[in-house]
N, C-alpha and C. Protein backbone atom coordinates (compact mmCIF):
# COMPACT_ATOMS: atom_id res chain seq x y z
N UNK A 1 -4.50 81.86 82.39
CA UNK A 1 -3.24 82.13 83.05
C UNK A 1 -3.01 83.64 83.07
N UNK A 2 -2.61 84.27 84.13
CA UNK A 2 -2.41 85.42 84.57
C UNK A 2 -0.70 85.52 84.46
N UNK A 3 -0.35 86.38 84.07
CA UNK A 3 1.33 86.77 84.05
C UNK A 3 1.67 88.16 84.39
N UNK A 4 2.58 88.31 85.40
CA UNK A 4 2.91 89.48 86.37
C UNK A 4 4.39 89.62 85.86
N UNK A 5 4.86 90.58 85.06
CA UNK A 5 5.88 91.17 85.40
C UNK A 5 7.07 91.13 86.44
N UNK A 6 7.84 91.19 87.21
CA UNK A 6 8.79 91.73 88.03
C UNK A 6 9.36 92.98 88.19
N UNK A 7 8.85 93.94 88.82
CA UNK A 7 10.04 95.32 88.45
C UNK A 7 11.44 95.29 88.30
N UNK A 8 11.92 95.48 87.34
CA UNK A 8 13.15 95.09 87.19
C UNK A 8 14.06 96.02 88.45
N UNK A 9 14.96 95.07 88.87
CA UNK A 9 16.22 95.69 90.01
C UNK A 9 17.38 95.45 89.80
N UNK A 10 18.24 96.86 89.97
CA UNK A 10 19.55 96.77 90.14
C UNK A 10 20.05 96.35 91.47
N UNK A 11 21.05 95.58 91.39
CA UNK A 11 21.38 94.61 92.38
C UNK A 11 23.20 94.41 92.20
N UNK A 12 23.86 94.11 92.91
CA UNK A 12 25.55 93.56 92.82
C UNK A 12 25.75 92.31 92.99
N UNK A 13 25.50 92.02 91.68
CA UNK A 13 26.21 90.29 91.69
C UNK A 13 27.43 89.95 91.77
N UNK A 14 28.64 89.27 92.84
CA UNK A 14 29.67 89.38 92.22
C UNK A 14 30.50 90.39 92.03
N UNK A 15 30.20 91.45 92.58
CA UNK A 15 31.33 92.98 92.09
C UNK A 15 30.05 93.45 91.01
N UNK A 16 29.83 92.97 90.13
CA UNK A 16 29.37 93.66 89.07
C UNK A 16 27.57 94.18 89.31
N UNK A 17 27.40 95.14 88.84
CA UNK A 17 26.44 96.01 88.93
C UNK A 17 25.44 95.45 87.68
N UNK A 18 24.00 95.00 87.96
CA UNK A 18 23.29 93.88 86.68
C UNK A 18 21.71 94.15 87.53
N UNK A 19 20.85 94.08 86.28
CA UNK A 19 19.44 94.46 86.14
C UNK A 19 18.80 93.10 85.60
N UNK A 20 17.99 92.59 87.08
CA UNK A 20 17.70 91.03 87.50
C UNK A 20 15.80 91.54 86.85
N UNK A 21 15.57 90.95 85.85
CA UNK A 21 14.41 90.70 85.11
C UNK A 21 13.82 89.57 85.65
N UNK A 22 12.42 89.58 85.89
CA UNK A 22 11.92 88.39 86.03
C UNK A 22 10.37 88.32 85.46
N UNK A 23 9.42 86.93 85.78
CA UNK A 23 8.02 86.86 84.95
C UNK A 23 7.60 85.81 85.96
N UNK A 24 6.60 86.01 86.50
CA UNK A 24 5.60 84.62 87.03
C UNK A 24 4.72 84.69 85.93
N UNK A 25 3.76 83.76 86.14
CA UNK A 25 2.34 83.70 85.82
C UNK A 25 1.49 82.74 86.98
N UNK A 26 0.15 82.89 86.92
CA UNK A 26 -0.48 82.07 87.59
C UNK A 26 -1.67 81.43 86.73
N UNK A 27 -1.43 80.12 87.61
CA UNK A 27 -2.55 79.44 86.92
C UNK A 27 -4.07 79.07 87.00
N UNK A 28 -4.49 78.40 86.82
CA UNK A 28 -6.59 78.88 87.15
C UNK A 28 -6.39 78.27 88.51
N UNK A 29 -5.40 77.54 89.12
CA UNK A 29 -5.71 77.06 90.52
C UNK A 29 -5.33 78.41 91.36
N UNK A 30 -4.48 79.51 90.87
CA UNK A 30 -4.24 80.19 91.57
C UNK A 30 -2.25 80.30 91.61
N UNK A 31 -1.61 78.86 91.35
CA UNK A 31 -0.51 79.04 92.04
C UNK A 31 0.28 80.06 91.33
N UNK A 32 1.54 80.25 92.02
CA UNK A 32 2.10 80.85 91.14
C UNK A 32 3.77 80.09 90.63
N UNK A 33 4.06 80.57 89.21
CA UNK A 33 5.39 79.68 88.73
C UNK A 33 6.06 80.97 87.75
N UNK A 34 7.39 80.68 88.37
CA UNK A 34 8.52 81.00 87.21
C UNK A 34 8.59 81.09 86.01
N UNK A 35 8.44 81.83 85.44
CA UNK A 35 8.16 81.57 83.71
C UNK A 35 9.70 82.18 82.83
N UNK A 36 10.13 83.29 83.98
CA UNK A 36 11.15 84.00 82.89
C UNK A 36 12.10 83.87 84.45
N UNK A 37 13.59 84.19 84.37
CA UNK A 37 14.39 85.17 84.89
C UNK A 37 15.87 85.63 83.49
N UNK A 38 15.85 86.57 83.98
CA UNK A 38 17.38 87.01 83.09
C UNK A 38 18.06 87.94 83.64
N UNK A 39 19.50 88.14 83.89
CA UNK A 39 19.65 88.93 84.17
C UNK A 39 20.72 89.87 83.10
N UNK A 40 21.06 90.84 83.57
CA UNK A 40 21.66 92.29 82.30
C UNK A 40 23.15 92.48 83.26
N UNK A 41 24.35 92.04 83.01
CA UNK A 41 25.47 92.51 83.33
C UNK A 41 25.99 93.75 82.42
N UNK A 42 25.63 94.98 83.51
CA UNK A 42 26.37 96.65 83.04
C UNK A 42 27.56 96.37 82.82
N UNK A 43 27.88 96.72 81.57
CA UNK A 43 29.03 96.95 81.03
C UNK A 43 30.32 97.86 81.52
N UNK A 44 31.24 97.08 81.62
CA UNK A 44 32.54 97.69 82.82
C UNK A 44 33.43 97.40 81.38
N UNK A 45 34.20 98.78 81.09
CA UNK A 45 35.63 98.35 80.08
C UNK A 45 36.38 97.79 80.72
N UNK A 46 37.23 96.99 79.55
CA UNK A 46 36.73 96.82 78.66
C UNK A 46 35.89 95.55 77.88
N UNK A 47 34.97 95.77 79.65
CA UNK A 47 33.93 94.45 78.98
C UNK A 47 32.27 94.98 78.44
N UNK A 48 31.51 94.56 77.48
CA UNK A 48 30.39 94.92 77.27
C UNK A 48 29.41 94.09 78.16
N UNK A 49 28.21 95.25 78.22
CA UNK A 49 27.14 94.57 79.02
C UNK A 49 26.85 93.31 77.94
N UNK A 50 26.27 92.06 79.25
CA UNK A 50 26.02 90.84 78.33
C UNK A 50 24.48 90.84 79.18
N UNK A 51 23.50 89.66 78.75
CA UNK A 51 22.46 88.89 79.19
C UNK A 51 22.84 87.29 79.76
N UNK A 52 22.57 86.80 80.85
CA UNK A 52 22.32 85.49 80.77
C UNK A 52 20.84 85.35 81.61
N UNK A 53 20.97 84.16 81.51
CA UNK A 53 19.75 83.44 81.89
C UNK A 53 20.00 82.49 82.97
N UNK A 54 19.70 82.53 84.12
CA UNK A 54 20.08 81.89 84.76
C UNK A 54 19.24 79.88 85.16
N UNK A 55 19.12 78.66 85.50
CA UNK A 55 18.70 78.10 85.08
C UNK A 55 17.31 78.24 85.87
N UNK A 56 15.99 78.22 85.74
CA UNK A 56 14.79 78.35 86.12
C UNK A 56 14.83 77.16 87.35
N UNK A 57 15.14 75.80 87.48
CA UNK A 57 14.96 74.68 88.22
C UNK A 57 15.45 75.40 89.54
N UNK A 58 16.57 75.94 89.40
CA UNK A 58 17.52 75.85 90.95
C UNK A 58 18.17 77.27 91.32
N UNK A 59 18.97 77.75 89.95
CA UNK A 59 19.63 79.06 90.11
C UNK A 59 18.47 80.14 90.12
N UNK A 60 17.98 80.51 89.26
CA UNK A 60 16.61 81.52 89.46
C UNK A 60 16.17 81.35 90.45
N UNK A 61 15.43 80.51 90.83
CA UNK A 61 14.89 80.74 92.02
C UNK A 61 15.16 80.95 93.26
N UNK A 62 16.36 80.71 93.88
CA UNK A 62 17.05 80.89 94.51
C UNK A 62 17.58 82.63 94.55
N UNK A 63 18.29 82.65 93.11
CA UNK A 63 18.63 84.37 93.42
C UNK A 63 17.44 85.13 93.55
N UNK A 64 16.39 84.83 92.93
CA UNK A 64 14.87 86.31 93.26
C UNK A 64 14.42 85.70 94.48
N UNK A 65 14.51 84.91 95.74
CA UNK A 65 14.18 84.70 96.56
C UNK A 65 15.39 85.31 97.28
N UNK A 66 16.82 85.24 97.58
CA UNK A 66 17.88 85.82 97.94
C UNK A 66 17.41 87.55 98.01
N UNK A 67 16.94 87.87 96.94
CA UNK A 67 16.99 89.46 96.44
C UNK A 67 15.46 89.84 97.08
N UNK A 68 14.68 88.69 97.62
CA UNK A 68 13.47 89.09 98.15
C UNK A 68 12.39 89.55 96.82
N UNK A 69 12.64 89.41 95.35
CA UNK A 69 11.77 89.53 94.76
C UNK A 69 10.48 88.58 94.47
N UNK A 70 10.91 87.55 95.24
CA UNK A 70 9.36 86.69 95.26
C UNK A 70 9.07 86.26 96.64
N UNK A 71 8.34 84.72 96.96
CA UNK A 71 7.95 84.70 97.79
C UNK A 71 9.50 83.22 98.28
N UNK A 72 9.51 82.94 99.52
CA UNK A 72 10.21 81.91 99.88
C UNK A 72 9.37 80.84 99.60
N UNK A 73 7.89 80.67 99.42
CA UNK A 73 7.24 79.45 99.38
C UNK A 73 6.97 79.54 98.00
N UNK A 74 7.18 80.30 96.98
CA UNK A 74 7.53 79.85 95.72
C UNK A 74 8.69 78.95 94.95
N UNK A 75 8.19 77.79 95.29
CA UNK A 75 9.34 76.31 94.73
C UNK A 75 9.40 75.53 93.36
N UNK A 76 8.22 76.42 92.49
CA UNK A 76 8.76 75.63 91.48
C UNK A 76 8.49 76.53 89.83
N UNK A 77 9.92 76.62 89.19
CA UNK A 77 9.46 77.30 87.72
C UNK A 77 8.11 76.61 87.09
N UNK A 78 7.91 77.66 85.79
CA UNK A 78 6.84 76.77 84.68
C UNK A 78 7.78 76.16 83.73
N UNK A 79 7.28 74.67 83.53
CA UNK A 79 8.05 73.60 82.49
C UNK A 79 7.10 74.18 81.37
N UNK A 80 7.97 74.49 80.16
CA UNK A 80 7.53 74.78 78.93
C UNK A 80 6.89 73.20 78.22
C-alpha cells in the first residue's frame, strides 16, 4: 500500500478560516481510498482553534471533492 499525503489548504468553511488535512493510500490493485481527513478551525476570540474530523463515508468525501482536492471518481474511504 502506497500513502500520499494531501497538501494541506486553507479554505472558508462557514465564515471561518480552517486548514483541510487529508491522506489517501493506494492499494496493489492500484485504487485509490480515503484513509484520513481532518480539518483545523483558526482560532477567532474568543474562540480557540479546534480539530474535527469529519465522517470518512459521506462528509469527507464530499468536502475534498467540493475543494477539488481529489478526484470526483473517488467514492469510497478505507474501512479500518
Amino acid at each position: 500500500m502506497r500513502s500520499t499525503v494531501l497538501e494541506p489548504r486553507t479554505v472558508q468553511l462557514d465564515g471561518d478560516a480552517c486548514d483541510v488535512h487529508a491522506r489517501l493510500v493506494t492499494d496493489a490493485h492500484g485504487r485509490e481510498s480515503l484513509a484520513y481527513c481532518g480539518v483545523y478551525v483558526h482560532p477567532e476570540l474568543p474562540r480557540a482553534g479546534y480539530w474535527y474530523a469529519p465522517n470518512l463515508d459521506h462528509d469527507a468525501l464530499s468536502l475534498l471533492k467540493r475543494l477539488g482536492m481529489i478526484s470526483m471518481t473517488l467514492a469510497r474511504p478505507v474501512l479500518a
